[in-house]
C-alpha atoms as a PDB file:
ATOM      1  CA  UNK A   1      96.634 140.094   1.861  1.00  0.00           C
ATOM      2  CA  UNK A   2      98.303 140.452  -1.922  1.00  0.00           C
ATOM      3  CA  UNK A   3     101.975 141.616   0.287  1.00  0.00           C
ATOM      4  CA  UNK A   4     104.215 140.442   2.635  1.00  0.00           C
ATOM      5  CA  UNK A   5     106.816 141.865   4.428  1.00  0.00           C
ATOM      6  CA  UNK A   6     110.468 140.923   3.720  1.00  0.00           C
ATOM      7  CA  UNK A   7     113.252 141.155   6.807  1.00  0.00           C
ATOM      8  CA  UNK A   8     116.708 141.220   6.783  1.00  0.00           C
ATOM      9  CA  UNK A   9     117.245 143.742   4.109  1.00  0.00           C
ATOM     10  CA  UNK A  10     119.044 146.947   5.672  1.00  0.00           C
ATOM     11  CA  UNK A  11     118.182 148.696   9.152  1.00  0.00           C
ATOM     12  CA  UNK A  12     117.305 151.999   7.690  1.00  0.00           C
ATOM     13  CA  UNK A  13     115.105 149.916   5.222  1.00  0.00           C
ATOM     14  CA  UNK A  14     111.648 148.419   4.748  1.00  0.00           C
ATOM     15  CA  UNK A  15     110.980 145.838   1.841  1.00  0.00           C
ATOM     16  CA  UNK A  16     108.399 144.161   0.944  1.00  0.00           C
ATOM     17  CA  UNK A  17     106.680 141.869  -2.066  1.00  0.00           C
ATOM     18  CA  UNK A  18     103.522 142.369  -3.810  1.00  0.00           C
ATOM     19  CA  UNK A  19     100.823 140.778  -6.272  1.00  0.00           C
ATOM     20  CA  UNK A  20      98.002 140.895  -8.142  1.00  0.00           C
ATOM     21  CA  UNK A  21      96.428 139.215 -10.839  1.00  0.00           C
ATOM     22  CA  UNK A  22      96.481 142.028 -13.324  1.00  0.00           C
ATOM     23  CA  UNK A  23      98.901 144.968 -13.122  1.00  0.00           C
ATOM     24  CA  UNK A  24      96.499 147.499 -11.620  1.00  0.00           C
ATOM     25  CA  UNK A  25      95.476 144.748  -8.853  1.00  0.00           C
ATOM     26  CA  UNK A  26      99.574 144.695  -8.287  1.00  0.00           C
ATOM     27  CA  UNK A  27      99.537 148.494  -8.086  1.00  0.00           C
ATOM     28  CA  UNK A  28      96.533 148.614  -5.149  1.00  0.00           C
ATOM     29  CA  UNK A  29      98.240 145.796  -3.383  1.00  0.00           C
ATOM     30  CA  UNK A  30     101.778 147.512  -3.459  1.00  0.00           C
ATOM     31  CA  UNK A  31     100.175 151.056  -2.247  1.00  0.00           C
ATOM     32  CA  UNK A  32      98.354 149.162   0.539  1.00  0.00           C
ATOM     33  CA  UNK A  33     102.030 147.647   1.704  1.00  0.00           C
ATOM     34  CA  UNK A  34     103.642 150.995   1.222  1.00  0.00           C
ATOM     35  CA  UNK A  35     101.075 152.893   3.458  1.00  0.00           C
ATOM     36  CA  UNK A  36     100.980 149.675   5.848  1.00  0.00           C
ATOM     37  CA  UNK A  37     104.842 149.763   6.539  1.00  0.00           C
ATOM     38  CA  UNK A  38     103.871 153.682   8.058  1.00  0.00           C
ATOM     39  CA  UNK A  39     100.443 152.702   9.740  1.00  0.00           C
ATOM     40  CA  UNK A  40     100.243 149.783  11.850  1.00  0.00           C
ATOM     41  CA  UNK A  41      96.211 149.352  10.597  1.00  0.00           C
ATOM     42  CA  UNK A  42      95.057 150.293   7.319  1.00  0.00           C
ATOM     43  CA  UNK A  43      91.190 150.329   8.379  1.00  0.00           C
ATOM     44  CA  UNK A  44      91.948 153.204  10.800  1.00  0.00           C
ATOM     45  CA  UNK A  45      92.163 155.235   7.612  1.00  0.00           C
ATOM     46  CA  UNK A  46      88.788 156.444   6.858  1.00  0.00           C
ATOM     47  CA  UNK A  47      88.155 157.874   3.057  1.00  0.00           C
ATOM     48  CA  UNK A  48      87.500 161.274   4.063  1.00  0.00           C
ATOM     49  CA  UNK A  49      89.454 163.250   1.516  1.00  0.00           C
ATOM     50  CA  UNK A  50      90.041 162.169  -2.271  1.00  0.00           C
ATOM     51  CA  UNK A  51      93.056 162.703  -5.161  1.00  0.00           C
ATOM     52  CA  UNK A  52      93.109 161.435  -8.268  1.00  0.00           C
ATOM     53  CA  UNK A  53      96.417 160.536 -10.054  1.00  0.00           C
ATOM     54  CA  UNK A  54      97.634 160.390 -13.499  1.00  0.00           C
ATOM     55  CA  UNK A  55     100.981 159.349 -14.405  1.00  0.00           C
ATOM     56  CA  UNK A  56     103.270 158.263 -17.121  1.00  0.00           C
ATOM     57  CA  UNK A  57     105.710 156.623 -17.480  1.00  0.00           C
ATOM     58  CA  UNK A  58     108.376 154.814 -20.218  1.00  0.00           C
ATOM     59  CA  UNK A  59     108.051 151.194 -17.994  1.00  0.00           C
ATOM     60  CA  UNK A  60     105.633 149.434 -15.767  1.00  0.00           C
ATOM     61  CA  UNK A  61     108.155 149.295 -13.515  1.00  0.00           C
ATOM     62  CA  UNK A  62     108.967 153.350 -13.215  1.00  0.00           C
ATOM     63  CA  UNK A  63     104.549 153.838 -13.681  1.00  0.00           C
ATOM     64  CA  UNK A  64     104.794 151.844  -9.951  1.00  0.00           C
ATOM     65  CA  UNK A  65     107.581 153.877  -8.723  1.00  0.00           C
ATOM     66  CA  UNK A  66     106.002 157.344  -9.365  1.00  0.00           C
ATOM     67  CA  UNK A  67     102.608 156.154  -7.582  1.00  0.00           C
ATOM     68  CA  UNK A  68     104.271 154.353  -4.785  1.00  0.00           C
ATOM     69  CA  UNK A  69     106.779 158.261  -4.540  1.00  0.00           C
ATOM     70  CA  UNK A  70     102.860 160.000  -5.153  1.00  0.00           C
ATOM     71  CA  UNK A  71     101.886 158.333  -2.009  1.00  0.00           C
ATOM     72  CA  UNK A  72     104.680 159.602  -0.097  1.00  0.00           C
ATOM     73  CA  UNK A  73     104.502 163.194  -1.782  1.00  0.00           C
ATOM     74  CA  UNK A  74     100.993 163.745  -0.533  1.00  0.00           C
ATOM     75  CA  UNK A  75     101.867 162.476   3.166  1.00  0.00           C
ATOM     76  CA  UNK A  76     105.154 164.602   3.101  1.00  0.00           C
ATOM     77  CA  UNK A  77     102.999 167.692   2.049  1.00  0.00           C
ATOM     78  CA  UNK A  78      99.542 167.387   2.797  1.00  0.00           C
ATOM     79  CA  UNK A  79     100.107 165.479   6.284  1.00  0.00           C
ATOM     80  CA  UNK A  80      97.316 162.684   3.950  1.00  0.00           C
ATOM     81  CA  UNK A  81      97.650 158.887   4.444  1.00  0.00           C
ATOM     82  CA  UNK A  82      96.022 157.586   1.455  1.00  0.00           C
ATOM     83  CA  UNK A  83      94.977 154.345  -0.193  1.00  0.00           C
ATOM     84  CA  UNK A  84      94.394 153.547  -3.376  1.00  0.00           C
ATOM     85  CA  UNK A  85      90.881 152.087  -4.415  1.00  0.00           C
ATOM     86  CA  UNK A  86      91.193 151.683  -8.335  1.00  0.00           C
ATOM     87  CA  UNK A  87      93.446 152.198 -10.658  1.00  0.00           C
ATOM     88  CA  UNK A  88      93.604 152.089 -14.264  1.00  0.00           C
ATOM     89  CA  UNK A  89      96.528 151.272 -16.551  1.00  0.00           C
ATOM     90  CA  UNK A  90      96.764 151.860 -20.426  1.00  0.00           C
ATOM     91  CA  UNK A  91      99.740 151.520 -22.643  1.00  0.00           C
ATOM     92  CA  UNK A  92     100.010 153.903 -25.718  1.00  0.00           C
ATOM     93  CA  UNK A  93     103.227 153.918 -28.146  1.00  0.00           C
ATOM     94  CA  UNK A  94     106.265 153.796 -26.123  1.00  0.00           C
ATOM     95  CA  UNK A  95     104.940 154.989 -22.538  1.00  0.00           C
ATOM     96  CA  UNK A  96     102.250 153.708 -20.069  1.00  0.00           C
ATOM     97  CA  UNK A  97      99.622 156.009 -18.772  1.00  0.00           C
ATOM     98  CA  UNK A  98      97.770 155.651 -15.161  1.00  0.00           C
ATOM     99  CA  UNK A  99      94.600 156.826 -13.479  1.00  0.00           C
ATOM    100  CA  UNK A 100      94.091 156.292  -9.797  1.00  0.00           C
ATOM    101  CA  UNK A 101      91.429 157.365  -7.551  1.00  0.00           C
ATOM    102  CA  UNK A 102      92.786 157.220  -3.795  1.00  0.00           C
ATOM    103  CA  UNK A 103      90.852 158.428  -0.713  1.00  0.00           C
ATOM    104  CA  UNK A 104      92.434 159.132   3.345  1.00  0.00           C
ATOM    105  CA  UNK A 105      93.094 161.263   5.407  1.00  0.00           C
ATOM    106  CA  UNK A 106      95.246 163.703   7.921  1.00  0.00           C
ATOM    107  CA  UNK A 107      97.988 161.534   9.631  1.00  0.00           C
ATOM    108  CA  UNK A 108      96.108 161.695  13.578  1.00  0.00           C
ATOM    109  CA  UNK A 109      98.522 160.537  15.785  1.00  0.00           C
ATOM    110  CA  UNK A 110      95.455 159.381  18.305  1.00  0.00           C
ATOM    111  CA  UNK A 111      93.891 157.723  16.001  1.00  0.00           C
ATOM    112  CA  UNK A 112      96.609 155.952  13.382  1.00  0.00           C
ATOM    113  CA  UNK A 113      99.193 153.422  15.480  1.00  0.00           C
ATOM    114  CA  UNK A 114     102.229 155.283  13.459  1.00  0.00           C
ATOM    115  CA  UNK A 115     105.146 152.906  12.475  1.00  0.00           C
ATOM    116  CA  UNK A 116     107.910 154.830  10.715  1.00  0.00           C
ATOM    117  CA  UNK A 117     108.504 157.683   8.376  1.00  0.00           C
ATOM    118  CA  UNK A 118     108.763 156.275   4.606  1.00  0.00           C
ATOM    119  CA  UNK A 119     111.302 158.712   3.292  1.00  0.00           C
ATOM    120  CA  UNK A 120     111.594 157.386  -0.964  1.00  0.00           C
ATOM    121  CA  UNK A 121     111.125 154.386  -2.823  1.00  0.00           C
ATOM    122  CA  UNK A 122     114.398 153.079  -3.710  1.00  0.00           C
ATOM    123  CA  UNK A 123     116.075 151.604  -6.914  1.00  0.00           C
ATOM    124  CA  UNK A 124     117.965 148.564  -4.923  1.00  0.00           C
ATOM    125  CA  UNK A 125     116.499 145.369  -6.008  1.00  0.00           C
ATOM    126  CA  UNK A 126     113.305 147.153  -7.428  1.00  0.00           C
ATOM    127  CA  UNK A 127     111.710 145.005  -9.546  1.00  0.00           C
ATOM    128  CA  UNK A 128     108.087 144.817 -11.324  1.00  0.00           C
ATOM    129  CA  UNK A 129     107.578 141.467 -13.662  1.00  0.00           C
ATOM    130  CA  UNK A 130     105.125 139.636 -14.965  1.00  0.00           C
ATOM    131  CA  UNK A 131     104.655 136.106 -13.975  1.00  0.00           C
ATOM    132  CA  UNK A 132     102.555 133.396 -15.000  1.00  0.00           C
ATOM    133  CA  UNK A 133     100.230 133.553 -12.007  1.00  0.00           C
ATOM    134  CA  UNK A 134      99.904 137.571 -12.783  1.00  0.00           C
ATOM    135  CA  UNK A 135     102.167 140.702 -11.752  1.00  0.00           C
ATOM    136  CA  UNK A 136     104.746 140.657  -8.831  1.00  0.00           C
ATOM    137  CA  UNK A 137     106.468 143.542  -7.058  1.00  0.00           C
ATOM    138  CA  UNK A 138     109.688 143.841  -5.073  1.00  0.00           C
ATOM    139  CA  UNK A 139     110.040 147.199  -3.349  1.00  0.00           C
ATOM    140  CA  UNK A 140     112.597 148.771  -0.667  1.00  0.00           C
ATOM    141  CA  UNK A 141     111.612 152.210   0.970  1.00  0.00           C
ATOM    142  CA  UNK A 142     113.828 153.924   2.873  1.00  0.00           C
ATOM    143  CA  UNK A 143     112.767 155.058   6.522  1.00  0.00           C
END
């Protein structure tokens, strides 16, 4: 898996670190981890309903914050766990752009081992950077 989970952070916290080759592969990887800290199995979420995203942004980093908060949004009002199968990232002047295509479905307690409530994607230690092996993530959400 492109993530792992990082301990000893805060109580009311989660963290954890992504990858990916390329930018968008660090953005799938990232939304996996965030939907994995609520859901203890990420194949008990069958592709039954789809959004589309598009988002911009002045950084990388705040293009990864607004999907990772998108994520969240859609659970908080839609009652949706969603992953996100492909996204696509462009840069244009002085802002990046993204398209993502994410399928999921209603939150079903008898069916989805429930971890915590991800509340927001926080600013402490945030980071987003390229690397020489490809793009790295470090997020904390707050539960």
């Amino acid at each position: 898996m492109p993530f792992e989970y990082v301990d000893d952070i805060a109580t009311a916290d989660a963290a954890f670190r992504a990858w990916g080759a390329t930018a968008e592969e660090l953005f799938i990887a990232a939304s996996d981890a965030l939907v994995n800290v609520m859901v203890e199995r990420l194949d008990s979420i069958e592709p039954r309903e789809q959004r589309s995203m598009a988002l911009e942004a002045e950084a990388m980093e705040m293009l990864l914050f607004e999907l990772l908060q998108e994520i969240i949004f859609y659970k908080d009002a839609d009652q949706l766990l969603l992953r996100v199968g492909r996204v696509e990232i462009s840069a244009c002047n002085d802002h990046f752009s993204l398209r993502a295509e994410a399928s999921g479905e209603m939150i079903d307690p008898a069916r989805h081992d429930l971890i915590v409530d991800v509340k927001a994607v926080t600013f402490h230690r945030y980071r987003v950077e390229q690397t020489p092996e490809g793009w790295e993530a470090f997020v904390i959400v707050d539960i």
